[in-house]
C-alpha atoms as a PDB file:
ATOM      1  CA  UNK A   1     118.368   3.490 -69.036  1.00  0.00           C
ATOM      2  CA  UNK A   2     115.771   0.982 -67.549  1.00  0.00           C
ATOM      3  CA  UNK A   3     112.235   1.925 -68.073  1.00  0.00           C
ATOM      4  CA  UNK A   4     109.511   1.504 -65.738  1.00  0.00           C
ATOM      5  CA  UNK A   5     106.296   0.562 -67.906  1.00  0.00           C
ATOM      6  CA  UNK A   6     103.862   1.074 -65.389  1.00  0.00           C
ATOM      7  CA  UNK A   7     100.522  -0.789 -64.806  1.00  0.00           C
ATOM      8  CA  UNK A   8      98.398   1.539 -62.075  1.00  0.00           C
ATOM      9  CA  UNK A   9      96.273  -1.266 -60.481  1.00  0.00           C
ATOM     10  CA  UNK A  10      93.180   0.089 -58.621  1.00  0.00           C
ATOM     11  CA  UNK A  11      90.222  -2.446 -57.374  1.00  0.00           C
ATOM     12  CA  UNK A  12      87.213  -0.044 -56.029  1.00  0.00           C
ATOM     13  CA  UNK A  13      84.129  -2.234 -54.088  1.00  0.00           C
ATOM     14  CA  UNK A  14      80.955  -2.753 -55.761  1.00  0.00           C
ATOM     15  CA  UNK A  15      78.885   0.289 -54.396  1.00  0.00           C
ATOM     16  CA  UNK A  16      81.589   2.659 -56.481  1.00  0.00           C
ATOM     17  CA  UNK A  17      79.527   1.706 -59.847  1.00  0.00           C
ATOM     18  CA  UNK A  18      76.958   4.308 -58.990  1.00  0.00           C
ATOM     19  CA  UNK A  19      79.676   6.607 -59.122  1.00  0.00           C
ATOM     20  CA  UNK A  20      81.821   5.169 -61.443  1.00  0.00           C
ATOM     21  CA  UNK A  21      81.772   8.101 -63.635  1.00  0.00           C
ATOM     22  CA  UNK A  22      83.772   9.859 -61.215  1.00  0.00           C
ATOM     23  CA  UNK A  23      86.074   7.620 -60.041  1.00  0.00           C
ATOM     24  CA  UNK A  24      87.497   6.122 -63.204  1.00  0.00           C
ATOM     25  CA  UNK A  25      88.421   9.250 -64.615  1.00  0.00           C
ATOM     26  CA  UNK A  26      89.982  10.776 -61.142  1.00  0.00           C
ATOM     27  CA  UNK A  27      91.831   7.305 -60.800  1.00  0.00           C
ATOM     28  CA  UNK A  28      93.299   7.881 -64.115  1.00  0.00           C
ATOM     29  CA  UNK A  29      94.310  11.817 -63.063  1.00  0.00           C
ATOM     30  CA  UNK A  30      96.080  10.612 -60.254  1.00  0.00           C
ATOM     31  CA  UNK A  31      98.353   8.387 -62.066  1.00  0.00           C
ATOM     32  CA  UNK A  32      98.685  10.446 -65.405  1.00  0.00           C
ATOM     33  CA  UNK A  33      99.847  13.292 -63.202  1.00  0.00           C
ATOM     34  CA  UNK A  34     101.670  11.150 -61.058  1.00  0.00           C
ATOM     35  CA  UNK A  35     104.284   9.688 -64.218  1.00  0.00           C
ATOM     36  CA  UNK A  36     103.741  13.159 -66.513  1.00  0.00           C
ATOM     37  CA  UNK A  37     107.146  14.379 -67.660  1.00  0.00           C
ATOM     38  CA  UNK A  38     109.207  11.039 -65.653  1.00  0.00           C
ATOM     39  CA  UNK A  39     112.200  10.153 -67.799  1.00  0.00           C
ATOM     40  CA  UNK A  40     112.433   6.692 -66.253  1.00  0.00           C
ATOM     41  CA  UNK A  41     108.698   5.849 -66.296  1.00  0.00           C
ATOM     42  CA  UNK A  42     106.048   5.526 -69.081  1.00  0.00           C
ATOM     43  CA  UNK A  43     102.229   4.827 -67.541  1.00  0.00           C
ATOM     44  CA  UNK A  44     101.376   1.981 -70.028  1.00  0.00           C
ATOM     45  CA  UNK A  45      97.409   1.923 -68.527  1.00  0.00           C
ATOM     46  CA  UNK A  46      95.366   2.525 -65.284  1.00  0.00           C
ATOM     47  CA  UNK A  47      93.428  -0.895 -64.801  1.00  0.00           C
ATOM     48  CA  UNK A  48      90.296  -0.541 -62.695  1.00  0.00           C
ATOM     49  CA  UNK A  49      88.005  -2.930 -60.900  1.00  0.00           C
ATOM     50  CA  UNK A  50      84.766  -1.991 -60.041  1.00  0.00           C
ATOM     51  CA  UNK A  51      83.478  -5.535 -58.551  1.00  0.00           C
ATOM     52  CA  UNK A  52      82.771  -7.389 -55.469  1.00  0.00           C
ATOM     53  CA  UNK A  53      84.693 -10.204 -56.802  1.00  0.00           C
ATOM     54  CA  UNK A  54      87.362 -10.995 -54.103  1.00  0.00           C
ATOM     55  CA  UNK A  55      89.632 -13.688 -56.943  1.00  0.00           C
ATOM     56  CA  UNK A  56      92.076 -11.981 -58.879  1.00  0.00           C
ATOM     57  CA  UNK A  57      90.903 -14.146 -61.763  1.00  0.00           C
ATOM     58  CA  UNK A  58      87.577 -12.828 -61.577  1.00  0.00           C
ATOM     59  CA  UNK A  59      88.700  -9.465 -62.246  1.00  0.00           C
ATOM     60  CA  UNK A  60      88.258  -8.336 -65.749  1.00  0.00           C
ATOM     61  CA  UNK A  61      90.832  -5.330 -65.314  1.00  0.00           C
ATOM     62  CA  UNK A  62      93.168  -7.547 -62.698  1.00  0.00           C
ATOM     63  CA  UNK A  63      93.486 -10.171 -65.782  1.00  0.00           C
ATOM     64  CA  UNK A  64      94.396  -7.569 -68.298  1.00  0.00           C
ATOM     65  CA  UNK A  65      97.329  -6.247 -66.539  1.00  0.00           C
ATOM     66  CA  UNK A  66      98.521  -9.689 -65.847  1.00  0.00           C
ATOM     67  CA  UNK A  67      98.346 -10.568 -69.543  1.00  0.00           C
ATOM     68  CA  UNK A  68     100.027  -7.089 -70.079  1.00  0.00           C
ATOM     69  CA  UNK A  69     102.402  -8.023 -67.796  1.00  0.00           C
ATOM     70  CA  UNK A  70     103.639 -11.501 -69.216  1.00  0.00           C
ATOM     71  CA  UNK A  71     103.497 -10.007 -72.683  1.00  0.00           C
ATOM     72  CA  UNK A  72     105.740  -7.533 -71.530  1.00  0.00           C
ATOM     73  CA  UNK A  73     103.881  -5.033 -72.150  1.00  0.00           C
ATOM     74  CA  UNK A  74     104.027  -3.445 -68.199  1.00  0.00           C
ATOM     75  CA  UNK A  75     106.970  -4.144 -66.048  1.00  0.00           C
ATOM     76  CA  UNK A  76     106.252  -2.838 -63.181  1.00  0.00           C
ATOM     77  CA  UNK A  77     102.691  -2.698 -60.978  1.00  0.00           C
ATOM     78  CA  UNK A  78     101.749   0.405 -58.977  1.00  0.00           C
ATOM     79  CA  UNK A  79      99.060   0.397 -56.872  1.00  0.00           C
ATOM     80  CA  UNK A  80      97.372   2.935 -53.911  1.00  0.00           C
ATOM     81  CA  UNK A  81      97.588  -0.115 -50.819  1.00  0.00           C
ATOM     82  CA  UNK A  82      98.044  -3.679 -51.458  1.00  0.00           C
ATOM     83  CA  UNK A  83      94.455  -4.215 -50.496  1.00  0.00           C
ATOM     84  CA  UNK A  84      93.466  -3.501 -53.735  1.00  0.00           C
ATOM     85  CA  UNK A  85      95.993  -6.516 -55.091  1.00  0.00           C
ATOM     86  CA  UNK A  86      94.661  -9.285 -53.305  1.00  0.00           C
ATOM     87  CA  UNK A  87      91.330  -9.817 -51.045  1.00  0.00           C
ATOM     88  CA  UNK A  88      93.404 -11.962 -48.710  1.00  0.00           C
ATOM     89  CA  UNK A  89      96.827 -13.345 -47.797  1.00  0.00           C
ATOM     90  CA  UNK A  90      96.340 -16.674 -49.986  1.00  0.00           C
ATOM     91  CA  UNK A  91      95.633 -14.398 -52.832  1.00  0.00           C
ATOM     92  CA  UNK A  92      98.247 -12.322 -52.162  1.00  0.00           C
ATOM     93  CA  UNK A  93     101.529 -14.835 -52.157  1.00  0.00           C
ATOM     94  CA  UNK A  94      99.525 -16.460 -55.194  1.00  0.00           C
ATOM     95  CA  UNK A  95      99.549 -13.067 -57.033  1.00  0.00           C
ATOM     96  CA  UNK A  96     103.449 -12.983 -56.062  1.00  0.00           C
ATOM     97  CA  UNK A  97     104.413 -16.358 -57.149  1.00  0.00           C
ATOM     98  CA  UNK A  98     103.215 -15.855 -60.404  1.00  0.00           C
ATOM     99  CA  UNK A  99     104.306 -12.646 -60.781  1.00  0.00           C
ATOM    100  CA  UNK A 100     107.685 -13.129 -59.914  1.00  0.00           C
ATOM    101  CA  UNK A 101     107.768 -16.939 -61.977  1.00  0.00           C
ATOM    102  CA  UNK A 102     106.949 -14.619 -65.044  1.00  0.00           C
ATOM    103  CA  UNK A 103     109.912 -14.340 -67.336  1.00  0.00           C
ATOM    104  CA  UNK A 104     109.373 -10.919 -67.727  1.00  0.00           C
ATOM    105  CA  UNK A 105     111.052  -9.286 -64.519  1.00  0.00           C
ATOM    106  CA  UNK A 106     107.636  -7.866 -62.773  1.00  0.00           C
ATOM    107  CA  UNK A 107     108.064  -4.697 -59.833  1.00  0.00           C
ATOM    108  CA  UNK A 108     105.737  -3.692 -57.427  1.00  0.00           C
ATOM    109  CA  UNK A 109     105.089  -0.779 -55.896  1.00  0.00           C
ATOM    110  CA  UNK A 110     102.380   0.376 -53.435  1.00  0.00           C
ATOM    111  CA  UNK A 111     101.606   3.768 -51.663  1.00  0.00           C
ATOM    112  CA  UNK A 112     100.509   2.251 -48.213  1.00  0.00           C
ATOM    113  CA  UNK A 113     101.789   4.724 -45.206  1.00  0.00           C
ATOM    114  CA  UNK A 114     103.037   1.513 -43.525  1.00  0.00           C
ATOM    115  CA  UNK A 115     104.799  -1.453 -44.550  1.00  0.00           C
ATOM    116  CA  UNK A 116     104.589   0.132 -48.605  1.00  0.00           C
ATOM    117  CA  UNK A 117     105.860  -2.601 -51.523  1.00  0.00           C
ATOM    118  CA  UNK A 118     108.753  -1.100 -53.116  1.00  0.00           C
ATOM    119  CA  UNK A 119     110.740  -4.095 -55.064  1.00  0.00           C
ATOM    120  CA  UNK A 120     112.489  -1.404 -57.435  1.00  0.00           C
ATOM    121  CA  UNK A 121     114.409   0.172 -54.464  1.00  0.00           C
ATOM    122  CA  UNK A 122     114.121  -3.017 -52.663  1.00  0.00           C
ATOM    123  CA  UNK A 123     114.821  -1.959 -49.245  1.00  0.00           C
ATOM    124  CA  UNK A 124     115.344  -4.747 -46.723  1.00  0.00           C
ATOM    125  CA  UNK A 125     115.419  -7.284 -49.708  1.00  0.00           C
ATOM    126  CA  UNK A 126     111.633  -6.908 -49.982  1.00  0.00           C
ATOM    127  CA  UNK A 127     111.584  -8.668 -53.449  1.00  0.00           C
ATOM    128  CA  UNK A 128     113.676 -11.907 -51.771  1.00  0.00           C
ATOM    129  CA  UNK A 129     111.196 -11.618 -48.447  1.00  0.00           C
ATOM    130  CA  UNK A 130     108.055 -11.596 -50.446  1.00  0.00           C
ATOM    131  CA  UNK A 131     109.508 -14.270 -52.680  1.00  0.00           C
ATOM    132  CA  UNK A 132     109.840 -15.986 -49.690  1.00  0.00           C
ATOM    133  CA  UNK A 133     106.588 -15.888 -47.818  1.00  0.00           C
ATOM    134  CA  UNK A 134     104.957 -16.405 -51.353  1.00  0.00           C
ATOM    135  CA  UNK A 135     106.673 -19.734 -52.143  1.00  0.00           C
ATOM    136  CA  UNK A 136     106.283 -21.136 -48.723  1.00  0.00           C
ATOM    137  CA  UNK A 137     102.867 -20.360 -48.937  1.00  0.00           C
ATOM    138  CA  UNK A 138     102.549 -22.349 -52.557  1.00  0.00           C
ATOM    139  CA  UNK A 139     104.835 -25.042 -51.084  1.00  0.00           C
ATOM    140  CA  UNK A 140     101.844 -25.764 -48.258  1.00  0.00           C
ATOM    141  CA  UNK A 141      99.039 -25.566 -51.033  1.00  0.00           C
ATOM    142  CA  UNK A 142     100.315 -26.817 -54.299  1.00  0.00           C
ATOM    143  CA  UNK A 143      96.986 -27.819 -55.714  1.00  0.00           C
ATOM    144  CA  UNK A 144      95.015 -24.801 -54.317  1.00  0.00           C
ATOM    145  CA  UNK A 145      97.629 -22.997 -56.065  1.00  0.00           C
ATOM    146  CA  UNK A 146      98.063 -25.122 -59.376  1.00  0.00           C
ATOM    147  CA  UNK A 147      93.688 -24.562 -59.504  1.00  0.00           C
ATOM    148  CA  UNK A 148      94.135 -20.971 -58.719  1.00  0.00           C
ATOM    149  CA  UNK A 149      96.811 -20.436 -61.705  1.00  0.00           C
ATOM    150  CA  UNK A 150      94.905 -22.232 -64.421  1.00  0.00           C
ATOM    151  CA  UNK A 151      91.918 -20.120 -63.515  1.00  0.00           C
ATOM    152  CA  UNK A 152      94.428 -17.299 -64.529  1.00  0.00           C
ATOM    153  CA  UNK A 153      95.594 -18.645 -67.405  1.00  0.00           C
ATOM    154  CA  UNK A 154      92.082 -19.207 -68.465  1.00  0.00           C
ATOM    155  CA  UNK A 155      90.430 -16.135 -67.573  1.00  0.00           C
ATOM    156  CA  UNK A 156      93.605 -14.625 -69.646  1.00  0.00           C
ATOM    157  CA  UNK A 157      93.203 -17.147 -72.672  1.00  0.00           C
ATOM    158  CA  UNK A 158      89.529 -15.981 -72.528  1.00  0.00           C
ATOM    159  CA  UNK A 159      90.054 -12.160 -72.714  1.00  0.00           C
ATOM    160  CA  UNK A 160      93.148 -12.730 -75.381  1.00  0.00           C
ATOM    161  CA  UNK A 161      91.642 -11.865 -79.190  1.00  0.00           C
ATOM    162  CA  UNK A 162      91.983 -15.094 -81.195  1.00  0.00           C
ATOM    163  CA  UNK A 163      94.699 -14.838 -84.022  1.00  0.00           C
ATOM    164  CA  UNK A 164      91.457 -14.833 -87.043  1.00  0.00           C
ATOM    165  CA  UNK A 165      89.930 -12.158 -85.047  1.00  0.00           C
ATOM    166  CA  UNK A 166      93.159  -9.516 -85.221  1.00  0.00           C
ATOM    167  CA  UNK A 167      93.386  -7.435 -88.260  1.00  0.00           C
ATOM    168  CA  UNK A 168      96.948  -6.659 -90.049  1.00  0.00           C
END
């Protein structure tokens, strides 16, 4: 049986840090209860940005799950709305492109009322449609996007322990 290792994404504006107290620890409620007891799904971590930073490399929680994610370490990203993925289309496909060119097989799900994510079920071939829009999107910006990636890779080279600092 396929399990879902699950990366809950949540990106809260800046005026939440006076309250972050609260909202961190109800975030990770929701999501704990939401995966307790599911025989297909393990919650790996609830990532949570607490920033006015609109680039997904700027996030420090953002760039965790997508080092989890190429590790292998989460499969599959959940979030609330896709708003809290991206700031803004451009983001968005960029986020997809490299999500999807991972070689670890990456799912996304989102909880919007309308027009949700759902690649595991993958009604109307949402996986191949985003895929879609996402490359054609890189395909018109190649160096925006190349500049946007290696500010990914950095930001995740930067947060990854170096090998002298890991203890055995």
């Amino acid at each position: 049986m396929h399990i879902f290792k699950i990366g809950a994404y949540v990106k809260l504006a800046k005026l939440w840090e006076k309250h972050a107290g609260e909202a961190i620890p109800m975030h990770h409620q929701y999501f704990e209860s939401k995966y307790d007891g599911a025989k297909d799904s393990k919650l790996v971590d609830v990532y949570i940005d607490i920033t006015g930073k609109k680039h997904i490399y700027q996030r420090e929680a953002m760039v965790r799950l997508l080092s989890d994610c190429k590790d292998g370490k989460v499969n599959t990203i959940v979030s609330q709305t896709r708003a809290y993925l991206a700031a803004n289309h451009q983001e968005f496909c960029f986020l997809i492109h490299y999500l999807f060119g991972l070689s670890q097989y990456v799912d996304i799900v989102t909880e919007d009322k309308e027009y949700n994510i759902d690649t595991i079920t993958d009604r109307d071939n949402q996986r191949e449609e985003l895929e879609r829009m996402a490359d054609a999107l890189v395909r018109l910006k190649p160096a925006v996007y190349n500049e946007w990636q290696h500010e990914v890779e950095m930001a995740i080279q930067r947060r990854s322990p170096r090998r002298a600092d890991i203890v055995t």
